[in-house]
C-alpha atoms as a PDB file:
ATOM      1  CA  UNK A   1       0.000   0.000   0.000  1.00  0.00           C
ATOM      2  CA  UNK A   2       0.878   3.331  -0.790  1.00  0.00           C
ATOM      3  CA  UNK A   3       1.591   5.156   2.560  1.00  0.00           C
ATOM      4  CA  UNK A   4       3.391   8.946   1.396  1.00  0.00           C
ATOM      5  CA  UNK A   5       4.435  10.467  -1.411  1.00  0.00           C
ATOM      6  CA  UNK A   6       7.679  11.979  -2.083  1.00  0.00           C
ATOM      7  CA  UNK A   7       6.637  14.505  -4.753  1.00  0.00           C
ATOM      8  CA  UNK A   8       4.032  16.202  -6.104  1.00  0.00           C
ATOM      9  CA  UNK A   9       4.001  14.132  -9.214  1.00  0.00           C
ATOM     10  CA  UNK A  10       3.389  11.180  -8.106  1.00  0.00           C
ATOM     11  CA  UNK A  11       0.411  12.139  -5.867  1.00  0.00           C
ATOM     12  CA  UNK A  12      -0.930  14.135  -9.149  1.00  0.00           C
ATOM     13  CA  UNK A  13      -1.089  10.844 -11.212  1.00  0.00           C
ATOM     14  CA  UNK A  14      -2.046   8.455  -8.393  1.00  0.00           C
ATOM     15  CA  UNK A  15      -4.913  10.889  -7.244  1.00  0.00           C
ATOM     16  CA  UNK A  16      -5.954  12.435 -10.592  1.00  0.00           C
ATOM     17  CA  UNK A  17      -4.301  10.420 -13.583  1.00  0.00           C
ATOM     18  CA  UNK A  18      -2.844  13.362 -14.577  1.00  0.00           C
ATOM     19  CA  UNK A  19       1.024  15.362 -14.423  1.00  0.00           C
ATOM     20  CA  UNK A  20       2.379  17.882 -17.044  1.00  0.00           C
ATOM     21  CA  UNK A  21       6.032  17.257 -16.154  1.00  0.00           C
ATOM     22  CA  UNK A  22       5.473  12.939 -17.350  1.00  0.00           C
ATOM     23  CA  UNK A  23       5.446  12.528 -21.206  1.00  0.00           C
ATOM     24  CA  UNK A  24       1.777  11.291 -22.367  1.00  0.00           C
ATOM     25  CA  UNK A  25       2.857   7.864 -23.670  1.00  0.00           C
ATOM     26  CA  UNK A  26       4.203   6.956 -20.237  1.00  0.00           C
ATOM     27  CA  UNK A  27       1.446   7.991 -18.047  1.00  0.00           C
ATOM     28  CA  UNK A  28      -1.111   5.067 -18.374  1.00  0.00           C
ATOM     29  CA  UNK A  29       1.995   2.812 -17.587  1.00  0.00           C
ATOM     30  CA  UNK A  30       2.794   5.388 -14.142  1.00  0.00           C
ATOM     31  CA  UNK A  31      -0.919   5.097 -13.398  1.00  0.00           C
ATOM     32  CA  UNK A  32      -0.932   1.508 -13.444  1.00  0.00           C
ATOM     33  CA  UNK A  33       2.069   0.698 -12.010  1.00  0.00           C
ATOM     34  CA  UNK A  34       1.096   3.435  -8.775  1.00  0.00           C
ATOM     35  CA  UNK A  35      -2.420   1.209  -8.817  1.00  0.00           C
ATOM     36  CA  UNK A  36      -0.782  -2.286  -8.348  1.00  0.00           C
ATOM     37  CA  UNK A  37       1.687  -0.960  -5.456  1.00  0.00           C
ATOM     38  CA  UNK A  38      -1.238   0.541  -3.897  1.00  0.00           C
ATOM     39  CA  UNK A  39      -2.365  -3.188  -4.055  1.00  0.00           C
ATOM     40  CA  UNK A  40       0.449  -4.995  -2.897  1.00  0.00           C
ATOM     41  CA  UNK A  41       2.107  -5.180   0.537  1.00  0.00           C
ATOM     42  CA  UNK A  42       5.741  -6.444  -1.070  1.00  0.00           C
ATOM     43  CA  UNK A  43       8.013  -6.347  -3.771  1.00  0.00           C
ATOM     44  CA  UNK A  44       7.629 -10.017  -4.863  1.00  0.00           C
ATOM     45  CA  UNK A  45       4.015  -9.396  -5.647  1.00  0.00           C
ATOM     46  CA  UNK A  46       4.946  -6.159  -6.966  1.00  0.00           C
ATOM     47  CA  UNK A  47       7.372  -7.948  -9.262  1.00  0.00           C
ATOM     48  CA  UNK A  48       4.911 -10.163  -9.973  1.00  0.00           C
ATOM     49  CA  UNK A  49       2.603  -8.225 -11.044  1.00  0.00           C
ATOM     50  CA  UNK A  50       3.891  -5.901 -13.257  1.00  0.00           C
ATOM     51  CA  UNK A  51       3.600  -5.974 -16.507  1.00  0.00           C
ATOM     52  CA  UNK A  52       5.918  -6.102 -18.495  1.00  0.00           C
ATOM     53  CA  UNK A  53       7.081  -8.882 -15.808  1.00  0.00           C
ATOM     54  CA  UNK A  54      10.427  -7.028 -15.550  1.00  0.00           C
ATOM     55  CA  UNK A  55      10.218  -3.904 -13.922  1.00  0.00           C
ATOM     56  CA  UNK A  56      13.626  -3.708 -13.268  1.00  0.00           C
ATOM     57  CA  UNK A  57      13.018  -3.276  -9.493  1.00  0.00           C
ATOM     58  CA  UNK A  58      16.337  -2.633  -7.976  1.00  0.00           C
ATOM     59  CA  UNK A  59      17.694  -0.862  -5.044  1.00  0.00           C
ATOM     60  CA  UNK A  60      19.422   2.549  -5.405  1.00  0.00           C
ATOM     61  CA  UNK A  61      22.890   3.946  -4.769  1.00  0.00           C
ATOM     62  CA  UNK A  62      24.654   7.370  -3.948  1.00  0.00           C
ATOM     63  CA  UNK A  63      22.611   9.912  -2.740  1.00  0.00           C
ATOM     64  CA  UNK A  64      19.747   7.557  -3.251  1.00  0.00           C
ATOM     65  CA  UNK A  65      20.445   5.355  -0.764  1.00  0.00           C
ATOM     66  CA  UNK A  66      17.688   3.095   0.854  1.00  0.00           C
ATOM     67  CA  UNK A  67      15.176   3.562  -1.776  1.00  0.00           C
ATOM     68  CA  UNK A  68      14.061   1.258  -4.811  1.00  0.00           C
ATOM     69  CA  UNK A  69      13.286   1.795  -7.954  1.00  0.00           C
ATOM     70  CA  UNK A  70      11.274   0.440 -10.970  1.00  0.00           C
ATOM     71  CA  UNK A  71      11.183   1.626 -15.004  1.00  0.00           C
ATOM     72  CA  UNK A  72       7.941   3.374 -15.820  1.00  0.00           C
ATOM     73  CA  UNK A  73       9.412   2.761 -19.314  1.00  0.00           C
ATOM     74  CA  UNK A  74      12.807   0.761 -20.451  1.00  0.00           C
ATOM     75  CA  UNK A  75      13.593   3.217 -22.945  1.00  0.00           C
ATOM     76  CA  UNK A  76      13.164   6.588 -21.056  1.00  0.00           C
ATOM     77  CA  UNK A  77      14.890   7.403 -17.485  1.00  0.00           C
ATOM     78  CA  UNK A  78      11.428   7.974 -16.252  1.00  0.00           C
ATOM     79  CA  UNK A  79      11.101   5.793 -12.634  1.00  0.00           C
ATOM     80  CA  UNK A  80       8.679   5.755  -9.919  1.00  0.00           C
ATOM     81  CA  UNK A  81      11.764   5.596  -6.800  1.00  0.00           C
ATOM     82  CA  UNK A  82      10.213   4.833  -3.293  1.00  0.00           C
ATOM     83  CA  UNK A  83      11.289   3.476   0.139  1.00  0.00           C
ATOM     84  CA  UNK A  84       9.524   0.053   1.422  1.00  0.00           C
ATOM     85  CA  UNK A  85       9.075  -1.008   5.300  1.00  0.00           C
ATOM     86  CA  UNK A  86       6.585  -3.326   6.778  1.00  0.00           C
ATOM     87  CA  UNK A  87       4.231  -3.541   4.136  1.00  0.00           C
ATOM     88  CA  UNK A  88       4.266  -0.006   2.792  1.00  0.00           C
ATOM     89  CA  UNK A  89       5.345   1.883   0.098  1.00  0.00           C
ATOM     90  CA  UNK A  90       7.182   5.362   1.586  1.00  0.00           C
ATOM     91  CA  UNK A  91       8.132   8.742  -0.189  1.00  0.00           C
ATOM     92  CA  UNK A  92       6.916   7.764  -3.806  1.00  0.00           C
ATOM     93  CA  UNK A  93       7.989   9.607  -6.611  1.00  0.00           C
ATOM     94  CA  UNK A  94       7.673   9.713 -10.081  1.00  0.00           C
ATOM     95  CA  UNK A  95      11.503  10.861 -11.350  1.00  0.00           C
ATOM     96  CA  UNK A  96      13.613  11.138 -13.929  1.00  0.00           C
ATOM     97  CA  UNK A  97      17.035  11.756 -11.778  1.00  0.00           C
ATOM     98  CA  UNK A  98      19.530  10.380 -14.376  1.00  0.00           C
END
């Protein structure tokens, strides 16, 4: 389950489906994947449920240390980062930070 949000764009799309700052042809796939972590309550069913299967989940480095990330799109260095503790998902954002 979704428990915070770490910016402003990721709340946009999760509560409204919409965010100027995400190109169109990647926001269904950054509404959908915010819907099936608000559904989950851990990463192997959030793996598992992705689709594509391979989100690329993996944890971050540097000054992103301690949070996880997944590909809104392969191609694009669009990600939806978060932290993840008991169950929830923490400070989710919708990025590009490459």
């Amino acid at each position: 389950m979704i428990e915070s949000f770490g910016n402003s764009e990721a709340k946009k799309i999760f509560e409204d489906g919409t965010c100027k700052k995400l190109p169109k042809v990647l926001l269904k796939r950054a509404i959908l994947l915010l819907d099936i972590m608000d559904n989950v309550d851990n990463l192997e069913d959030l793996q598992a449920k992705g689709f594509p299967p391979d989100l690329r989940l993996h944890k971050l480095k540097g000054e992103h240390l301690g949070r996880f990330a997944i590909d809104i799109n392969k191609i694009s260095g669009w990600r939806i980062t978060f932290e993840f503790s008991e169950g929830s998902f923490m400070r989710v954002a919708v990025e590009d930070y490459h």
